[in-house]
Protein backbone atom coordinates (compact mmCIF):
# COMPACT_ATOMS: atom_id res chain seq x y z
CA UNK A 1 39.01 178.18 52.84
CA UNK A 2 38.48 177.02 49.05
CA UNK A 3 42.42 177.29 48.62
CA UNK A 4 44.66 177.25 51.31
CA UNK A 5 47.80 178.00 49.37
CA UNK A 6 46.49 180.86 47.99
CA UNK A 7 44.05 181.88 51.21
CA UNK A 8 40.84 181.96 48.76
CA UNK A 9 37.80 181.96 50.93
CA UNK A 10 35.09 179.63 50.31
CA UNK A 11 32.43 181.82 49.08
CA UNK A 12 28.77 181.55 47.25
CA UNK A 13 30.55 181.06 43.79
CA UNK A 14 32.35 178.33 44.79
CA UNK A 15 32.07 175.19 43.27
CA UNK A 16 32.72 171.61 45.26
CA UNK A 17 33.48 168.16 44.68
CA UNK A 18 31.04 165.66 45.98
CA UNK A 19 31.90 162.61 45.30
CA UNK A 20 29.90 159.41 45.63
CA UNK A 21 26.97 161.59 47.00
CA UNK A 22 26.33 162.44 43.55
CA UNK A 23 25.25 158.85 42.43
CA UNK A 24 21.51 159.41 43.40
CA UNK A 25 21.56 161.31 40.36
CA UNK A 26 22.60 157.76 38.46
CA UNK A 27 19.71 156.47 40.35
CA UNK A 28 17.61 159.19 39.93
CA UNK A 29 18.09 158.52 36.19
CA UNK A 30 17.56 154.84 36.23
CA UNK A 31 14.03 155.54 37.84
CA UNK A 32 13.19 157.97 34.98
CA UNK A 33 14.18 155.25 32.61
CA UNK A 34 12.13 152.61 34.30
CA UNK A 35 9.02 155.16 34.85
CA UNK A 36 9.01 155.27 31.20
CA UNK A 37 8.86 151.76 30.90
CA UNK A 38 11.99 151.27 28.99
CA UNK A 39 13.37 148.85 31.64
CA UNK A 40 12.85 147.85 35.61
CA UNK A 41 14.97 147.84 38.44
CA UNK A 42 14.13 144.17 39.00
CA UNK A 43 15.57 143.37 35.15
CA UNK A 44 18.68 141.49 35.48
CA UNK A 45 21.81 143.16 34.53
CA UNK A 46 22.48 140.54 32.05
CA UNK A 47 19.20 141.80 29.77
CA UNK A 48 21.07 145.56 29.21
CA UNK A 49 24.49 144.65 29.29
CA UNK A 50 26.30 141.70 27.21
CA UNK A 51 29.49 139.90 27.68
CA UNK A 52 29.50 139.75 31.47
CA UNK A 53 30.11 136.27 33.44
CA UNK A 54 26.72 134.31 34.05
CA UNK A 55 26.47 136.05 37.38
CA UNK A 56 24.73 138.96 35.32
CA UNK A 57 21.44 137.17 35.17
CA UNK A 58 21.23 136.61 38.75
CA UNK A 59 21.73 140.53 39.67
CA UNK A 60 18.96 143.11 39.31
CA UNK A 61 19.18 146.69 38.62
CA UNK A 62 18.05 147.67 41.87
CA UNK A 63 20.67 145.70 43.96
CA UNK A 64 23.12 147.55 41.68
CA UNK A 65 21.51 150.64 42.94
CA UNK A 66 21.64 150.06 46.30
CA UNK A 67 24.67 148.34 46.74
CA UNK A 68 23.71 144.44 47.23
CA UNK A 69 25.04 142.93 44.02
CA UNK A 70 28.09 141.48 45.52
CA UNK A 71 30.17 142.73 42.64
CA UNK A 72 34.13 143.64 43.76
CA UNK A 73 34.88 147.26 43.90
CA UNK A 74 36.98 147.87 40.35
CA UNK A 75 39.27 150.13 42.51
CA UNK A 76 40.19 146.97 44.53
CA UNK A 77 40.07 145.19 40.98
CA UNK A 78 42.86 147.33 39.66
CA UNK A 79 44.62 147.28 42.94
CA UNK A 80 44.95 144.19 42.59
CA UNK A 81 46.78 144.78 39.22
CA UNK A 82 49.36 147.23 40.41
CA UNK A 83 47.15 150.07 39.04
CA UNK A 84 47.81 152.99 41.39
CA UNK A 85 44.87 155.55 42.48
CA UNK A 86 46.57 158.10 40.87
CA UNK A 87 46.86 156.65 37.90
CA UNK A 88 44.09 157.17 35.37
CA UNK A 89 42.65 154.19 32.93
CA UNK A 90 39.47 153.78 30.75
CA UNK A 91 36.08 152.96 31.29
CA UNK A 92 36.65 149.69 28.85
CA UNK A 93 39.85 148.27 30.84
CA UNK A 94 37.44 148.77 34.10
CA UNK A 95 34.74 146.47 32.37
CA UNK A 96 36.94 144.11 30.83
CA UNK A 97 38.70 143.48 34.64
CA UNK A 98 34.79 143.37 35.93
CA UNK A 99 33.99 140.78 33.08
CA UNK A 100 37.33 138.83 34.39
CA UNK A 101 35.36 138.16 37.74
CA UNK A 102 34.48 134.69 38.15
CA UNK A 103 32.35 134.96 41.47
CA UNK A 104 30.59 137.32 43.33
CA UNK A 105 31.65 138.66 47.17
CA UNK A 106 28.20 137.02 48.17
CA UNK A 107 24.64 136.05 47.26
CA UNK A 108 23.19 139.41 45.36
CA UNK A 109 20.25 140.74 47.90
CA UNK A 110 21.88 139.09 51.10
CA UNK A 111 24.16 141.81 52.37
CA UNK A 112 25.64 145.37 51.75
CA UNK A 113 28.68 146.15 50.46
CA UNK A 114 29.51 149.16 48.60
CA UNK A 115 30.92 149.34 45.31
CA UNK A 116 31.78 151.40 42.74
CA UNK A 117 31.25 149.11 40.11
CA UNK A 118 27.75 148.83 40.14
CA UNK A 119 27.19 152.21 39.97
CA UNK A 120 29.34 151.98 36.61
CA UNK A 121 27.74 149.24 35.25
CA UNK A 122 24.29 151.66 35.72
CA UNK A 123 26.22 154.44 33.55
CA UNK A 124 26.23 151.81 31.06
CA UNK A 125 23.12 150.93 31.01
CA UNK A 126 21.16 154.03 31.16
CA UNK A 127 23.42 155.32 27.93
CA UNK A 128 22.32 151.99 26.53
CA UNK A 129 18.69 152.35 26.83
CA UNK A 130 18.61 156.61 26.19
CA UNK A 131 21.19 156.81 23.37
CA UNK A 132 22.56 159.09 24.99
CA UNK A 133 25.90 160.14 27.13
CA UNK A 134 25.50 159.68 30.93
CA UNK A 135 25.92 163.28 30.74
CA UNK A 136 23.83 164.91 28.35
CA UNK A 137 20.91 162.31 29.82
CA UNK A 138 21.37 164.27 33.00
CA UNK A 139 21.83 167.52 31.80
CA UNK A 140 18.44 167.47 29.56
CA UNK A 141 16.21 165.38 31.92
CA UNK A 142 17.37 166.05 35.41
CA UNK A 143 19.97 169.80 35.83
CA UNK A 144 18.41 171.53 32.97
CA UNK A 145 14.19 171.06 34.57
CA UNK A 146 15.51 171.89 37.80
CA UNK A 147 18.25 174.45 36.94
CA UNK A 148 20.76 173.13 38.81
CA UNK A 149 23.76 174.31 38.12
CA UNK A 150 26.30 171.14 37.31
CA UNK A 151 29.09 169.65 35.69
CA UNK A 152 29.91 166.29 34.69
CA UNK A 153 33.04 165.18 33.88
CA UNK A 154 37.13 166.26 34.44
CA UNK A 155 36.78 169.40 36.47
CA UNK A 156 40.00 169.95 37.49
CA UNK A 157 40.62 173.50 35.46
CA UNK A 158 36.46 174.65 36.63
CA UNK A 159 37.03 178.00 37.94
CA UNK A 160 36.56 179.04 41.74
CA UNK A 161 36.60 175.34 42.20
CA UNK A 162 37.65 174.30 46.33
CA UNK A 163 40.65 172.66 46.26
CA UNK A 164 40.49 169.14 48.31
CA UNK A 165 43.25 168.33 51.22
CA UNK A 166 43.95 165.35 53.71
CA UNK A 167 45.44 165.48 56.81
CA UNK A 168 48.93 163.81 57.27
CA UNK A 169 49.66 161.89 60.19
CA UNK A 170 51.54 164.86 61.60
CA UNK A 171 48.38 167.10 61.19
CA UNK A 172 49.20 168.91 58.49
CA UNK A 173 47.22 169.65 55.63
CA UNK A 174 47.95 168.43 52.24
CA UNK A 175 46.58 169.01 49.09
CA UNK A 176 44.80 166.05 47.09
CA UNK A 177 45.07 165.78 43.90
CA UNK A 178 41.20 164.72 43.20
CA UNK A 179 38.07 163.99 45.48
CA UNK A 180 38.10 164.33 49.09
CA UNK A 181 40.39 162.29 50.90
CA UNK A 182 39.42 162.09 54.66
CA UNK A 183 42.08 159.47 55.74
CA UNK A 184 45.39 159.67 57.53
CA UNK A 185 48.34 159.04 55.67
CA UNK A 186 52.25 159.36 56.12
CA UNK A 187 53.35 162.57 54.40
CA UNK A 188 54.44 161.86 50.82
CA UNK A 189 51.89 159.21 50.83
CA UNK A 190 51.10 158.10 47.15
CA UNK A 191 47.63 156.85 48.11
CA UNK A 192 45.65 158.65 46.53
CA UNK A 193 41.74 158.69 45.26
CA UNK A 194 41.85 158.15 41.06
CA UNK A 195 40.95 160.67 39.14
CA UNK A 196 38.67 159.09 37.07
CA UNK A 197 36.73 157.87 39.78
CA UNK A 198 36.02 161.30 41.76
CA UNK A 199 36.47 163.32 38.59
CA UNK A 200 32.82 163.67 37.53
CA UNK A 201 31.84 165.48 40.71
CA UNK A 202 31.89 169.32 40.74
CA UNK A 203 29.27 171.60 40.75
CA UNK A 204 29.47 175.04 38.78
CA UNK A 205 29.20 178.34 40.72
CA UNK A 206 27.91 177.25 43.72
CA UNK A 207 25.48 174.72 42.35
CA UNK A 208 25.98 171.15 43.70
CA UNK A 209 27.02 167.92 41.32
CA UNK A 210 27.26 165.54 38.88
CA UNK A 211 27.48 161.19 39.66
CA UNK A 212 30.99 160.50 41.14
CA UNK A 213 32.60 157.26 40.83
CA UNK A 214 30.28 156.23 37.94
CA UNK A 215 32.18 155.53 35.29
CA UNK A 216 36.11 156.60 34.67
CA UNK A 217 37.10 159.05 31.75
């Protein structure tokens, strides 16, 4: 069902959420970037992006990309700040918490850990080095070439969109605000995925998406 509420079947015109699957499309445009020799995943972050802590220059692109940088998670960042899931916040308040960060989890390169920040920090960079909204970069070199059918960005109001639930300790389903929450929680749980960071995830009649949790509104 795309809506249990109103008992709307999932159907081809359907549109989903998809979360952090979506960020191979980041990725995908960072290797478009770096195939036009406009930068390398083995650049440190610290020759794109200014004003971060000294551990910049000893992270590369490519651990961003696959999750080795050993930079916190900004949702655990702003949890840390009494900042709610729910509640929504900008793009420059998540970089200025990330710039706050004195050391890194570990040594970039000697573990995994996933994170959302480096995955925002790649938002940043690729509008850096196209001049161009993470967005409109997709849309022109990567949806519109392949004609996939996406959107990027708040996609709460997209028609036929599925509505997401998670299951209550007592079994029941309830409706989630944003994203796809698969854990279970109390009913009346405020836990709750931010908007900001599944909101860029939804694909457009039927199509699949755009790069969730890569940069808040």
């Amino acid at each position: 069902m795309a809506d249990l509420q109103s008992r709307t079947p999932i159907s081809p015109e359907t549109s989903f959420d998809i979360g952090s699957v979506s960020t191979q499309f980041t990725a995908t445009a960072v290797l478009l970037l770096a195939n036009q020799g406009k930068l390398s995943t083995s650049d440190p972050l610290s020759k794109h992006l200014e004003g971060l802590p000294s551990w910049s220059r000893t992270v590369t692109l490519g651990q961003l990309m696959h999750h080795v940088s050993g930079i916190p998670d900004y949702l655990g960042l702003l949890a840390a700040r009494g900042i709610a899931f729910e509640e929504k916040t900008s793009r420059e308040h998540v970089l200025k918490l990330i710039s706050e960060v004195e050391f890194l989890n570990f040594k970039p390169g000697s573990r995994w850990e996933y994170s959302n920040s480096n995955y925002l920090l790649l938002a940043m960079v690729i509008e850096k080095i196209s001049g161009q909204r993470l967005p409109e970069f997709l849309q022109q070199k990567i949806f519109g070439p392949l004609q996939l059918h996406m959107v990027v960005g708040p996609t709460s109001s997209l028609p036929g969109k599925a509505r997401s639930y998670r299951v209550s300790t007592a079994g029941r389903a309830i409706r989630s605000p944003t994203g796809t929450c698969t854990q279970s929680e109390p009913e009346g749980s405020s836990r709750r995925r931010a908007p900001w960071c599944a909101g860029p995830t939804t694909t457009a009649r039927g199509g699949w998406a755009a790069p969730g949790c890569s940069r808040p509104n």
